[in-house]
Every structure is written in structure tokens, then in C-alpha cells.
C-alpha atoms as a PDB file:
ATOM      1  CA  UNK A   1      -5.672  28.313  12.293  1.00  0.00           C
ATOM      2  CA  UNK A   2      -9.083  27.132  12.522  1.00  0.00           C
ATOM      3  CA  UNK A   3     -11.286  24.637  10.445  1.00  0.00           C
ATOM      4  CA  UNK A   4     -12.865  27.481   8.117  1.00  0.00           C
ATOM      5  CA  UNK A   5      -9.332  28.452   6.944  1.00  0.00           C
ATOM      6  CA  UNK A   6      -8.272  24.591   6.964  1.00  0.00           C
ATOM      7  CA  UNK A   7     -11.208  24.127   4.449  1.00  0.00           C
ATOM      8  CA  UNK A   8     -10.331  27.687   2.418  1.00  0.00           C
ATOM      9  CA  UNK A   9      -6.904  25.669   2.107  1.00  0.00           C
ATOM     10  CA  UNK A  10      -8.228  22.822   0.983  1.00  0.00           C
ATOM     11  CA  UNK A  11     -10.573  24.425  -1.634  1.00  0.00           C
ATOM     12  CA  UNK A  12      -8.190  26.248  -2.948  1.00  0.00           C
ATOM     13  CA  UNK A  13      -5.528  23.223  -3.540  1.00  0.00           C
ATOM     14  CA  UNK A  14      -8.469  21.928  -5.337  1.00  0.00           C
ATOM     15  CA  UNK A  15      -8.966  24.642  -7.299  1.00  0.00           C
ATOM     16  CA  UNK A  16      -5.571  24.285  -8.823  1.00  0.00           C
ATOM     17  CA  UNK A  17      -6.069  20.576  -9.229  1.00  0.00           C
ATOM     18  CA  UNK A  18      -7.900  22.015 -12.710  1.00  0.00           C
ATOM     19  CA  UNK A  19      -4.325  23.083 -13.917  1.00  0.00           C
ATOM     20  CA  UNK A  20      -2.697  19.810 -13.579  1.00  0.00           C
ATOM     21  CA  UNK A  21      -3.164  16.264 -14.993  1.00  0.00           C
ATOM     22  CA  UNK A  22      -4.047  13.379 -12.506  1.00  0.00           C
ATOM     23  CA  UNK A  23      -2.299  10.322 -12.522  1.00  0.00           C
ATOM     24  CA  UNK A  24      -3.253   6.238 -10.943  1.00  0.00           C
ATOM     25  CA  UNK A  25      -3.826   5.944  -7.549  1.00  0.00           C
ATOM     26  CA  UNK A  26      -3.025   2.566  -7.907  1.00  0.00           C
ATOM     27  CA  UNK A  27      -0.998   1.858  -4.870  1.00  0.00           C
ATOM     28  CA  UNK A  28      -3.388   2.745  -2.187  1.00  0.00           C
ATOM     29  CA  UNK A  29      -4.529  -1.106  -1.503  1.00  0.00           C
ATOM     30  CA  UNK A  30      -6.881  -2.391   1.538  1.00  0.00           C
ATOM     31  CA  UNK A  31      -5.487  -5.792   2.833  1.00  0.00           C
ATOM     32  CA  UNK A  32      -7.924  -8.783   3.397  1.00  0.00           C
ATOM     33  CA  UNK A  33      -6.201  -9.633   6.793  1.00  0.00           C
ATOM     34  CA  UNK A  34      -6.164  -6.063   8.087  1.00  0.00           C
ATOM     35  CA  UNK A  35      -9.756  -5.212   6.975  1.00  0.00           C
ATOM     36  CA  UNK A  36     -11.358  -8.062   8.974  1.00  0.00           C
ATOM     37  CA  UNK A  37     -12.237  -7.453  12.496  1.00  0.00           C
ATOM     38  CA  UNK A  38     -13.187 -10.174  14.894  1.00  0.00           C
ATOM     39  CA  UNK A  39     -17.242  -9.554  13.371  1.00  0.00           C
ATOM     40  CA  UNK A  40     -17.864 -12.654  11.489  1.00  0.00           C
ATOM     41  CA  UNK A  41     -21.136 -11.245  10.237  1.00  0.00           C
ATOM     42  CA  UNK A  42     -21.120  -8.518   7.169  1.00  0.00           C
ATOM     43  CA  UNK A  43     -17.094  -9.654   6.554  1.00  0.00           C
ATOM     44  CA  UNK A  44     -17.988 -11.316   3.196  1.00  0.00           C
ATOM     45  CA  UNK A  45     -20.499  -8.631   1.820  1.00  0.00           C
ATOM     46  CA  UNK A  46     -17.968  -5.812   2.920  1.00  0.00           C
ATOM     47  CA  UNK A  47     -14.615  -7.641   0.940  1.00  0.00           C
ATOM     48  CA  UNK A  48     -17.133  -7.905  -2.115  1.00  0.00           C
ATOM     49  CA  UNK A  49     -17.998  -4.207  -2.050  1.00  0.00           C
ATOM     50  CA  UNK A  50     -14.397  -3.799  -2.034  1.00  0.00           C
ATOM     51  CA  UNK A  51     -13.198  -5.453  -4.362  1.00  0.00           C
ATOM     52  CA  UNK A  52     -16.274  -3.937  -6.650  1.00  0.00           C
ATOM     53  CA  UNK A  53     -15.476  -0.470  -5.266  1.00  0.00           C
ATOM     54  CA  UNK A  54     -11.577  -0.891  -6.941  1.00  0.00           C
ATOM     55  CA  UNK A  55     -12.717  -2.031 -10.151  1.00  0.00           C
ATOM     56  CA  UNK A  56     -15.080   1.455 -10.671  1.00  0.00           C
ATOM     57  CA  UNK A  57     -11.798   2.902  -8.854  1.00  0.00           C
ATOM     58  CA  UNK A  58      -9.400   1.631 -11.382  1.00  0.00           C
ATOM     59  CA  UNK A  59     -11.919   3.088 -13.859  1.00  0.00           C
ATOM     60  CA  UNK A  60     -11.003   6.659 -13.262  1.00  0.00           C
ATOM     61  CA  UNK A  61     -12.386  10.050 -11.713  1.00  0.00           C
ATOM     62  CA  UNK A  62     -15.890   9.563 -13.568  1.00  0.00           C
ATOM     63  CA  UNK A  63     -16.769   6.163 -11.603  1.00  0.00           C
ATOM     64  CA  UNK A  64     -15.435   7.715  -8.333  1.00  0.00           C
ATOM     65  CA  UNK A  65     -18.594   8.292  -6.948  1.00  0.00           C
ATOM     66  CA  UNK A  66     -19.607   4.541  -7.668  1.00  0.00           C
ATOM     67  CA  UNK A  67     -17.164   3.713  -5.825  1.00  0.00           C
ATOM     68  CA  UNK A  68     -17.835   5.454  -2.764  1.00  0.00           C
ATOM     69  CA  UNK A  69     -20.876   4.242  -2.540  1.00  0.00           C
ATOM     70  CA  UNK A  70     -19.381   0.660  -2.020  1.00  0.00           C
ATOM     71  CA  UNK A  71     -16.582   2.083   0.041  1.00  0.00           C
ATOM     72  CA  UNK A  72     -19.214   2.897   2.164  1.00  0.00           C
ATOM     73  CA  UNK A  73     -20.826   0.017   2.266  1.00  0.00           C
ATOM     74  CA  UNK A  74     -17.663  -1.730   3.226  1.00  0.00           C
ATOM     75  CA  UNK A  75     -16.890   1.309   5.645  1.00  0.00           C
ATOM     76  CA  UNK A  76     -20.269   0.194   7.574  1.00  0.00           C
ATOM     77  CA  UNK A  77     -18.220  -3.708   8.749  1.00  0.00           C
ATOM     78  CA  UNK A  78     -14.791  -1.328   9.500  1.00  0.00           C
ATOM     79  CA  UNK A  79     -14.756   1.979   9.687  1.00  0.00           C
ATOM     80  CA  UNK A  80     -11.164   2.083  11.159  1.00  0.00           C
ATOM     81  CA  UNK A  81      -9.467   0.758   8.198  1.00  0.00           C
ATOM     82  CA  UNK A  82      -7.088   3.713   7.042  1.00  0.00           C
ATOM     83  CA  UNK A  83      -6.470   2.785   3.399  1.00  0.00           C
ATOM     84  CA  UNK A  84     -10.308   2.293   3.485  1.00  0.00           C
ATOM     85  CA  UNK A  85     -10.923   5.927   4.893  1.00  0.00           C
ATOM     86  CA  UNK A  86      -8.221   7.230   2.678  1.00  0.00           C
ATOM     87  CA  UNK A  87      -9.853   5.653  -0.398  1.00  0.00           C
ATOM     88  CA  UNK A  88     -13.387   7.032   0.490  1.00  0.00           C
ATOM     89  CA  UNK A  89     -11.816  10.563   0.883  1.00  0.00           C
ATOM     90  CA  UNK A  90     -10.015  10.769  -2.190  1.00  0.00           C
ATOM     91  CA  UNK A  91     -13.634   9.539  -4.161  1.00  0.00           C
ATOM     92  CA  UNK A  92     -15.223  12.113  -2.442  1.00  0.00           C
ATOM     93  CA  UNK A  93     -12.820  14.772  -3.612  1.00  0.00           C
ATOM     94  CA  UNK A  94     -14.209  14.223  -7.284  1.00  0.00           C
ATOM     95  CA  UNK A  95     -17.481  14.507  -6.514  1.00  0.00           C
ATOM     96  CA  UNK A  96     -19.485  17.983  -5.121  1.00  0.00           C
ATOM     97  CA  UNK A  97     -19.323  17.148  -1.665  1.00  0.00           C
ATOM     98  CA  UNK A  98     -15.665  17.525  -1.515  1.00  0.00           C
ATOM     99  CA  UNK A  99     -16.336  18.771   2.067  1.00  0.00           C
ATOM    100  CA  UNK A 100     -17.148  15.070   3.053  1.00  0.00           C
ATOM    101  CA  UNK A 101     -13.710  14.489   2.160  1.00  0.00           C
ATOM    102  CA  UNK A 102     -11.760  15.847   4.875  1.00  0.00           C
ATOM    103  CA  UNK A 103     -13.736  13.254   7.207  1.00  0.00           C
ATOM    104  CA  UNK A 104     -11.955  10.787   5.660  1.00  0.00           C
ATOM    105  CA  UNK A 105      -8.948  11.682   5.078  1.00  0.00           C
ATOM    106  CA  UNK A 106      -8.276  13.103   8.819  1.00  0.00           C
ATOM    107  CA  UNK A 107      -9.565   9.208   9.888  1.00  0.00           C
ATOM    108  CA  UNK A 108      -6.740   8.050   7.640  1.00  0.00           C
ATOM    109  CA  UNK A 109      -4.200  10.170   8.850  1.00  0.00           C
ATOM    110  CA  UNK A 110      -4.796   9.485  12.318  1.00  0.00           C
ATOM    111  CA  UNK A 111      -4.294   5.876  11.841  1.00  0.00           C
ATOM    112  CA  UNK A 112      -1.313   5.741   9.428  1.00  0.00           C
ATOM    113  CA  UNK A 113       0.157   9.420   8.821  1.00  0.00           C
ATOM    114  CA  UNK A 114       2.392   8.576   6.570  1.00  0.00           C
ATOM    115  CA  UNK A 115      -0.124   6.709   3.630  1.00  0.00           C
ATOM    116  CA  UNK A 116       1.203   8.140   0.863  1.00  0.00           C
ATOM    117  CA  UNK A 117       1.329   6.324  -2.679  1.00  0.00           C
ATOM    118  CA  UNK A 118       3.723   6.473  -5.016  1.00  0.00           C
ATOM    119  CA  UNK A 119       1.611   7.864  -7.083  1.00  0.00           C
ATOM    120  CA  UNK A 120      -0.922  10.330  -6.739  1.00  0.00           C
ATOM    121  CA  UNK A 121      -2.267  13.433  -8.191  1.00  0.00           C
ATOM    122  CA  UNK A 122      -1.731  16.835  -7.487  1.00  0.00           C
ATOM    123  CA  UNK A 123      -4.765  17.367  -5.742  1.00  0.00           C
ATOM    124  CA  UNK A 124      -4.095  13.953  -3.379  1.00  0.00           C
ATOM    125  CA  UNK A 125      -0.299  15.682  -2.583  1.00  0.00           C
ATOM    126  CA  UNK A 126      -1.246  18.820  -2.234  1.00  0.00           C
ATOM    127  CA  UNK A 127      -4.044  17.727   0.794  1.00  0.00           C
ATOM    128  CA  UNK A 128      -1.785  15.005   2.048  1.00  0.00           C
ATOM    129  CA  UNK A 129       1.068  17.066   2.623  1.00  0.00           C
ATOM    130  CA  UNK A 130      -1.829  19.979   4.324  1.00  0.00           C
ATOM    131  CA  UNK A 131      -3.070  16.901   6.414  1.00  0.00           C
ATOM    132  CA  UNK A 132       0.832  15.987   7.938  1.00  0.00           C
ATOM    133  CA  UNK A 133       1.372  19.745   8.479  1.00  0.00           C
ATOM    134  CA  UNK A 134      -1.837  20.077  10.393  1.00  0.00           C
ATOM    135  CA  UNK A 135      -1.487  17.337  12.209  1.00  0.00           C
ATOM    136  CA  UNK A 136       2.332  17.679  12.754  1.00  0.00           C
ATOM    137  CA  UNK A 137       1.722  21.039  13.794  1.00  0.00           C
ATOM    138  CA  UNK A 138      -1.129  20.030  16.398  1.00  0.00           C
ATOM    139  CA  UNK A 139      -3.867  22.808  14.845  1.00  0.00           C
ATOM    140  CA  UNK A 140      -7.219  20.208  14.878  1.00  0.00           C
END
């Protein structure tokens, strides 16, 4: 299987995303002490852009692309921070560039394959459990 029919997967799951309601994604939380590196400089700016981002996060699908924006601003101090990556993928699911997503998401995966709330939408199950076979299966 190759990327184009990883992405017709992917499109499609999101396609049937319009069928179902979405739930919180409450549980996905980035941790002070594993988001700082050992860069003093930018720390304090990035943790504020966080904890911004989560409050237009916590607000629901229509302030997702707010908080991308700060994700990425945070994402510019540590861009290895799974539940960061994972956090910036699912925002950019909701918005038209759901193609940036998978960028994301495979970052998060990589890091911590099994990052999987408790809660999550269809949409956010469906492309997690794509993600583990993909990667299980050794296809990207």
C-alpha cells in the first residue's frame, strides 16, 4: 500500500466522521516536565501558547484552528513532544488542510504508538487505529 491509498483511507474515514457525533478529547494532555527540553530560551512563551491553545481546544471543533496556530507556536521550542504532535494533528483534521494532519499524527505515533484517549471521536479512532495498523504492519 502506498501513501496515495493511505490518504484515500484516511479521507474516506473522514468522510464518515459526518455520520457520527464527536465527543471531548479531553484526555490527550502535554506535561510541563516532558515538554521542556534543555533550551532555556522560548520555554515560557511555548507553555503559554499551550496552555492558550487548550482553552480554544476545550472550546470545540470551531476554535480548532485557533488552536493550531498556538500548537504551532509551541511546536517551534519542541517539536518532538507526541501529545503535542498528536494535538496539532487532530486540529488540523477540522480544518481544510486535513492533509497536514497525517504529519502529525505519524510524529505522534512514532514516539508513543499507543496515545490513545479515552475518549475520542470517531474520526480520531478510526485514523488511530489506521495509524497502528500501518505502522504495525511496516507499510510507511
Amino acid at each position: 500500500m502506498k501513501l496515495p491509498s493511505i490518504i484515500t483511507i484516511i479521507f474516506l474515514v473522514i468522510s464518515l466522521n459526518q455520520i457520527f457525533a464527536q465527543k471531548n478529547n479531553d484526555e490527550v494532555k502535554i506535561k510541563r516536565s516532558e515538554f521542556k527540553t534543555d533550551k532555556k530560551e522560548g520555554f515560557q512563551e511555548a507553555w503559554t501558547a499551550i496552555q492558550d491553545a487548550n482553552e480554544y481546544f476545550a472550546q470545540g471543533v470551531g476554535t480548532y484552528n485557533l488552536a493550531r496556530d498556538l500548537y504551532l507556536s509551541a511546536y517551534q521550542y519542541n517539536s518532538e513532544n507526541p501529545e503535542l504532535n498528536y494535538l496539532i494533528g487532530i486540529c488540523y483534521l477540522y480544518t481544510d488542510e486535513k492533509h497536514e494532519a497525517i504529519n502529525y499524527l505519524k510524529k505522534a505515533f512514532e514516539k508513543n504508538l499507543i496515545l490513545v484517549p479515552k475518549s475520542t471521536t470517531f474520526l480520531e479512532e478510526q485514523i488511530i487505529l489506521c495509524w497502528s495498523l500501518i505502522k504495525l504492519l511496516n507499510i510507511i
